[in-house]
PDB file of N, CA and C in Angstrom:
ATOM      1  N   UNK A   1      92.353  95.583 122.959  1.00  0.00           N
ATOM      2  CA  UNK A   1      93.100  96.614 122.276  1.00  0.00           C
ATOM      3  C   UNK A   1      92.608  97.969 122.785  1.00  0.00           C
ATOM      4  N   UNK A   2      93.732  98.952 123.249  1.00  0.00           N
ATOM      5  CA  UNK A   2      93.664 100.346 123.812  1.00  0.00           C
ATOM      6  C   UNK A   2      92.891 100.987 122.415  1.00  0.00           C
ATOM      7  N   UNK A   3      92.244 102.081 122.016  1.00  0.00           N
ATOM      8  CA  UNK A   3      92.622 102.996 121.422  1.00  0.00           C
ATOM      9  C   UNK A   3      93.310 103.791 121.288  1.00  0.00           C
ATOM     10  N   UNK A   4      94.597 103.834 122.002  1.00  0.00           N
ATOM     11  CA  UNK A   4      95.883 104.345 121.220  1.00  0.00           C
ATOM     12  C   UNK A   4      96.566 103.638 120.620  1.00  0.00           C
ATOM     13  N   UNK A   5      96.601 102.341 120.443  1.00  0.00           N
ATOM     14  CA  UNK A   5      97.089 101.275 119.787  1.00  0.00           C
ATOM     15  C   UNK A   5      96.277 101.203 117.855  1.00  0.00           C
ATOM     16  N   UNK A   6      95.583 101.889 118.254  1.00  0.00           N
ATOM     17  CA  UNK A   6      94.629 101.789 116.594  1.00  0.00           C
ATOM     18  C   UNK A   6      95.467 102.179 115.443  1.00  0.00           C
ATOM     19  N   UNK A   7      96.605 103.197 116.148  1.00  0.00           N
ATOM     20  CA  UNK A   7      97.111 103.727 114.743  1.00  0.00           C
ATOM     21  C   UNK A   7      98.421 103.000 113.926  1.00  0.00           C
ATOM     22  N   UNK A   8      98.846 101.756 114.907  1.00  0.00           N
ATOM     23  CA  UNK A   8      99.335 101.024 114.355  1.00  0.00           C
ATOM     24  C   UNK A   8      98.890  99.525 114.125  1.00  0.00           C
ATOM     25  N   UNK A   9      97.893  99.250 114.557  1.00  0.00           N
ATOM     26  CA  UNK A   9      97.517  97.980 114.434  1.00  0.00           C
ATOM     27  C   UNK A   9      97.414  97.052 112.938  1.00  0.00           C
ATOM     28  N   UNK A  10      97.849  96.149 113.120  1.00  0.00           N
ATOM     29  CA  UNK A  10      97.793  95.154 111.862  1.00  0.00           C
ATOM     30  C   UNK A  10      96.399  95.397 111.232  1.00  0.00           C
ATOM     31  N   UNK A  11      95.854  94.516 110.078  1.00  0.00           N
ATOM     32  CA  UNK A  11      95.040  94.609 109.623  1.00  0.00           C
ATOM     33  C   UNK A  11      93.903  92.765 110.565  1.00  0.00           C
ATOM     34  N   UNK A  12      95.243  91.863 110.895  1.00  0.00           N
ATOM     35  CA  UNK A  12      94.719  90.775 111.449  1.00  0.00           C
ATOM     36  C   UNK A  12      94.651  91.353 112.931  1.00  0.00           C
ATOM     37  N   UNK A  13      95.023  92.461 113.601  1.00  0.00           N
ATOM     38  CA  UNK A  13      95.141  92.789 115.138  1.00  0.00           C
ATOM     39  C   UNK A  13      93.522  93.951 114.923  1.00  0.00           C
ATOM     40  N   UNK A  14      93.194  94.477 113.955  1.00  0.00           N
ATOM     41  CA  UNK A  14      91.937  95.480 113.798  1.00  0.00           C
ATOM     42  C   UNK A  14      91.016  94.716 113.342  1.00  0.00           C
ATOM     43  N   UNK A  15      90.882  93.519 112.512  1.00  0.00           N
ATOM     44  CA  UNK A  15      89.822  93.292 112.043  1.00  0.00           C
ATOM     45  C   UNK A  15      88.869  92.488 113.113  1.00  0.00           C
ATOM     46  N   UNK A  16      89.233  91.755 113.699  1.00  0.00           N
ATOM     47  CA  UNK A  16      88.045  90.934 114.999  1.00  0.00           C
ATOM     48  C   UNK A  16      87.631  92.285 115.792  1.00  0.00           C
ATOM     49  N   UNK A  17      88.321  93.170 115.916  1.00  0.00           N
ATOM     50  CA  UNK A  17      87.438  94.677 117.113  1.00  0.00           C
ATOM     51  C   UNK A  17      86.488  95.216 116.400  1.00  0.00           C
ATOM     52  N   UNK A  18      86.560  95.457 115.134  1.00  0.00           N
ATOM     53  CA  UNK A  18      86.141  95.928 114.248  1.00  0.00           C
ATOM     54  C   UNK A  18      84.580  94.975 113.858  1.00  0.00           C
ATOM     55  N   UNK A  19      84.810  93.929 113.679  1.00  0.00           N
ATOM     56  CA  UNK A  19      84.053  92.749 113.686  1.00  0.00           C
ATOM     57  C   UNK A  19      83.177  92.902 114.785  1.00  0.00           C
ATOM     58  N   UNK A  20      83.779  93.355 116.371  1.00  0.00           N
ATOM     59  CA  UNK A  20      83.091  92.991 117.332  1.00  0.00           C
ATOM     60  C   UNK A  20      81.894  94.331 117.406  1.00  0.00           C
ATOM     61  N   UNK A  21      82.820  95.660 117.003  1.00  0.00           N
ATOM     62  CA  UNK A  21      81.942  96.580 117.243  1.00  0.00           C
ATOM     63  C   UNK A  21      81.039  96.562 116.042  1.00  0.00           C
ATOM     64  N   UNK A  22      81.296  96.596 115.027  1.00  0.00           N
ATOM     65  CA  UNK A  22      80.128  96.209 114.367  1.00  0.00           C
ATOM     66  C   UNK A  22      78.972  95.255 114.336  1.00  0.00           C
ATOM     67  N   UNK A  23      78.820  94.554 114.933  1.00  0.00           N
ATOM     68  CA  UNK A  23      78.092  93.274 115.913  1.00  0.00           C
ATOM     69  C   UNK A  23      77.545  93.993 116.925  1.00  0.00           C
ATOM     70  N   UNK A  24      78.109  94.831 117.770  1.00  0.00           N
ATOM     71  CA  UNK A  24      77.515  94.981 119.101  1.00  0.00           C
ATOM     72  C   UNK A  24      76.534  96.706 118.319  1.00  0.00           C
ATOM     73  N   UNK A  25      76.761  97.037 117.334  1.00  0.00           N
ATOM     74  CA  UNK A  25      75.884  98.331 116.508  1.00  0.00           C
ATOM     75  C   UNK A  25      75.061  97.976 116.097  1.00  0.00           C
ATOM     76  N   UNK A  26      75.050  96.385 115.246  1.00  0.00           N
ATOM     77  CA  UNK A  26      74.085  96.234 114.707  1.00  0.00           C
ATOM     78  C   UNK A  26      72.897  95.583 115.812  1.00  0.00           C
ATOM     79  N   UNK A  27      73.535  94.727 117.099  1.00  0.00           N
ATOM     80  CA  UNK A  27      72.606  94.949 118.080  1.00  0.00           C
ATOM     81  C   UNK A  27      71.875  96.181 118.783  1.00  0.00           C
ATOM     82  N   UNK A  28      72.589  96.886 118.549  1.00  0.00           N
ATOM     83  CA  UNK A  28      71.922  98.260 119.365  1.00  0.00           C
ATOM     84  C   UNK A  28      71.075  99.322 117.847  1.00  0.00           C
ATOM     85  N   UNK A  29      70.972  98.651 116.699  1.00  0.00           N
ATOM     86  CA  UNK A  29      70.642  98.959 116.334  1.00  0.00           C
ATOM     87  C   UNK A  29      70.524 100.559 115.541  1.00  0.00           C
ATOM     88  N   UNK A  30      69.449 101.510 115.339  1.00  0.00           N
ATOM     89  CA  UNK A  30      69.088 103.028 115.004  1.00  0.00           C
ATOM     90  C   UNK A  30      69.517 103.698 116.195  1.00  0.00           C
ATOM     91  N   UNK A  31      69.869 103.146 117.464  1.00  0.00           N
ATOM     92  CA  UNK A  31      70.506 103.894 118.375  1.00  0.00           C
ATOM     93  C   UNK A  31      72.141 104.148 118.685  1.00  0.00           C
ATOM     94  N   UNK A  32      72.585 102.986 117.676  1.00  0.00           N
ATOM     95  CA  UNK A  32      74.139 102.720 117.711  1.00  0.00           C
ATOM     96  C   UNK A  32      74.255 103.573 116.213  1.00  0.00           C
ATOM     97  N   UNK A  33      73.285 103.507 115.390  1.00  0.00           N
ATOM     98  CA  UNK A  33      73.801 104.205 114.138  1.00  0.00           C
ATOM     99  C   UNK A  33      73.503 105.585 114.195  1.00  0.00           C
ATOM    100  N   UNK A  34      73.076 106.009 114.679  1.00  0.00           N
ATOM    101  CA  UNK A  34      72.933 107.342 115.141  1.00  0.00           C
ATOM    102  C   UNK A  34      74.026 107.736 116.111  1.00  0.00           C
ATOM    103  N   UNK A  35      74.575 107.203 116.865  1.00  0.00           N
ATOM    104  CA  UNK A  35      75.698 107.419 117.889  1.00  0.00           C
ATOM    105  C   UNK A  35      76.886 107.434 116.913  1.00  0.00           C
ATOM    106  N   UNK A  36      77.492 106.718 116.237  1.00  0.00           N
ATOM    107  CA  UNK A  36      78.353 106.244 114.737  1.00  0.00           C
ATOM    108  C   UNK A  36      78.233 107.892 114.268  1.00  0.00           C
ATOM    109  N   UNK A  37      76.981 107.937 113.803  1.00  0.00           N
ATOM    110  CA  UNK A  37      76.718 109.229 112.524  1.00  0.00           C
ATOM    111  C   UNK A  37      76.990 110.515 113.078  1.00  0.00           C
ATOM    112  N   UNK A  38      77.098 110.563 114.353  1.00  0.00           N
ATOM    113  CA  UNK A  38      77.628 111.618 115.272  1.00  0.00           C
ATOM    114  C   UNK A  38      78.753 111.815 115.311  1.00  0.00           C
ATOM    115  N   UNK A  39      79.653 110.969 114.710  1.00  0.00           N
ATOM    116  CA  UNK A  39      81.445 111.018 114.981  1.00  0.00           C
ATOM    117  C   UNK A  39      82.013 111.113 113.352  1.00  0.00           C
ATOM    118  N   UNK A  40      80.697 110.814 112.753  1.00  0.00           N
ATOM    119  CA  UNK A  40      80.980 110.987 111.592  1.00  0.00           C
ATOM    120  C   UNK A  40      81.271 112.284 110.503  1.00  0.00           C
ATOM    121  N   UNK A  41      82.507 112.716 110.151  1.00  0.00           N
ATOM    122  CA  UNK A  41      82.209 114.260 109.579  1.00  0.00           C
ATOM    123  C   UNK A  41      81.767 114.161 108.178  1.00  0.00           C
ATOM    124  N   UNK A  42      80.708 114.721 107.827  1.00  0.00           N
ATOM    125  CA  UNK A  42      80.224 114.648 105.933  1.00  0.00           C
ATOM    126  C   UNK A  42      81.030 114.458 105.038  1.00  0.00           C
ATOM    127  N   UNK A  43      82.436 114.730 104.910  1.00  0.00           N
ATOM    128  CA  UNK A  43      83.348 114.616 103.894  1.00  0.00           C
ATOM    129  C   UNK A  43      84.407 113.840 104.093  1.00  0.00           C
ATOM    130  N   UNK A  44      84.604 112.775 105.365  1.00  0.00           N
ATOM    131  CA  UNK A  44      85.188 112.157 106.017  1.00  0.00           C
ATOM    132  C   UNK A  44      85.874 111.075 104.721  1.00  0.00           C
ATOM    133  N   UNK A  45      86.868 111.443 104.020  1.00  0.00           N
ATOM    134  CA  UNK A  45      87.848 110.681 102.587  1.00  0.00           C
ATOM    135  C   UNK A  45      87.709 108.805 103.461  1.00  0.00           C
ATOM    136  N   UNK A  46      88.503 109.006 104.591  1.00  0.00           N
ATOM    137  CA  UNK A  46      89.086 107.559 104.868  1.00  0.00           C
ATOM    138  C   UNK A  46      87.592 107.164 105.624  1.00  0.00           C
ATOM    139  N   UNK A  47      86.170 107.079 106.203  1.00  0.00           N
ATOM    140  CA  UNK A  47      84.756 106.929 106.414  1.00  0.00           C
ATOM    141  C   UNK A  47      84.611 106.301 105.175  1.00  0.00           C
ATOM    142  N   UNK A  48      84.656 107.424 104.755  1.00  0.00           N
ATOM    143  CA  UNK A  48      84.137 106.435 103.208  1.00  0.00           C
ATOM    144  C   UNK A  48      84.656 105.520 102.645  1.00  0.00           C
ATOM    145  N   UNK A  49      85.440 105.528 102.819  1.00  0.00           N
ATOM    146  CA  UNK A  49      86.934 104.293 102.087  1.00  0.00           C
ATOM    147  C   UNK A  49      86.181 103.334 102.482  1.00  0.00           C
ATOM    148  N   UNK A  50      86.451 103.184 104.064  1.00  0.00           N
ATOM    149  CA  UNK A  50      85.995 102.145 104.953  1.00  0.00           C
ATOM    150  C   UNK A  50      84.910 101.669 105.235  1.00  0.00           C
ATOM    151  N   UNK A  51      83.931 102.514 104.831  1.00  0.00           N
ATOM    152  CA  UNK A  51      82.292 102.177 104.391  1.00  0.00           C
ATOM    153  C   UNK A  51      82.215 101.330 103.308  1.00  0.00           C
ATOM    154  N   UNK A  52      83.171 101.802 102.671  1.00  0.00           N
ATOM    155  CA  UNK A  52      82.462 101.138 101.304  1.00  0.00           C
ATOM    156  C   UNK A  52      83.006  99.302 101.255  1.00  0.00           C
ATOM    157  N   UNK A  53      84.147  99.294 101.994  1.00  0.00           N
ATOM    158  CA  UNK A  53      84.744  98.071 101.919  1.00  0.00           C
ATOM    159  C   UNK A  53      83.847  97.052 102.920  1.00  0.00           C
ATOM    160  N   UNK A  54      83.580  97.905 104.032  1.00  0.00           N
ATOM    161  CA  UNK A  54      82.616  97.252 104.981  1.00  0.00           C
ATOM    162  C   UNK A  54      81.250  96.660 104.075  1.00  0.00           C
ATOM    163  N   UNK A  55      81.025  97.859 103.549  1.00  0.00           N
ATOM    164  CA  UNK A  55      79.757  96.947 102.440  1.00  0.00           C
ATOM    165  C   UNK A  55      80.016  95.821 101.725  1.00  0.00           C
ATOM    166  N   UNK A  56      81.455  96.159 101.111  1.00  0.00           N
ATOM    167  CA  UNK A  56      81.626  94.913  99.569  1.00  0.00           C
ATOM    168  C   UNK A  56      81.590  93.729 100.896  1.00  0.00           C
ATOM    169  N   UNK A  57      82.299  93.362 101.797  1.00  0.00           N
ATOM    170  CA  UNK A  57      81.911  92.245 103.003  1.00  0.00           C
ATOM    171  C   UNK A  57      80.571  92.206 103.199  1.00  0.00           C
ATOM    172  N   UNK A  58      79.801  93.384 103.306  1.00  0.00           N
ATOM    173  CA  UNK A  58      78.518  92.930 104.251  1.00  0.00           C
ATOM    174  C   UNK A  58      77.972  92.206 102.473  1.00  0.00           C
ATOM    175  N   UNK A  59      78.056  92.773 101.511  1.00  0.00           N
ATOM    176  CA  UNK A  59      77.660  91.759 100.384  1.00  0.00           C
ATOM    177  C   UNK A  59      78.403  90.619 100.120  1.00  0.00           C
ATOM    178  N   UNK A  60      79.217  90.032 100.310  1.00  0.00           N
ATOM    179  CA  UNK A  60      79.740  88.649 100.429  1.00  0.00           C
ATOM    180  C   UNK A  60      80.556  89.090  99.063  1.00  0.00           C
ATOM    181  N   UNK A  61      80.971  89.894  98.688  1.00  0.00           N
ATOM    182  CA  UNK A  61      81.633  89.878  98.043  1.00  0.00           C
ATOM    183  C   UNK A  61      83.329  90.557  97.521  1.00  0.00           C
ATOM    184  N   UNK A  62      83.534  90.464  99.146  1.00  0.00           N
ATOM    185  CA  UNK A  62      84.982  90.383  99.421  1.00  0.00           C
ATOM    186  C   UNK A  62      85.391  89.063 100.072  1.00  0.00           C
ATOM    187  N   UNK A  63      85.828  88.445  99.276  1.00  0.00           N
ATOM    188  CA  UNK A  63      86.598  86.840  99.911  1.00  0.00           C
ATOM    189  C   UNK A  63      88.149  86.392  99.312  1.00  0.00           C
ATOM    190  N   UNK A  64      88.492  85.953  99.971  1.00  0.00           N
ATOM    191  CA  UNK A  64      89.666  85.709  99.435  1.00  0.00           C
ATOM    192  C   UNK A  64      90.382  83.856  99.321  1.00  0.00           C
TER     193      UNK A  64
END
């Protein structure tokens, strides 16, 4: 998947990239989250949205 394709992508066409880059951050670790926190703006509405949902998953407690 391009990144110009992001702004329409399904939710089943975003979630495995999404999956992947988060995998390849958490390998790279305080150097990938620091690279992340750089693109990140402080008041960023939809960041946060998406943080927070990323968490309720990383707690196992989004399933369906």
């Amino acid at each position: 998947m391009n990144t110009d394709d992001l702004d329409t992508a399904t939710p089943e066409q975003l979630a495995p990239v999404l999956y992947a880059a988060l995998q390849r951050l958490g390998q790279l670790g305080r150097t990938g989250a620091v690279a992340l926190a750089a693109l990140v703006d402080e008041d960023d509405p939809d960041f946060e949205e998406a943080a927070s949902w990323v968490g309720d998953v990383a707690a196992g407690d989004l399933r369906e």
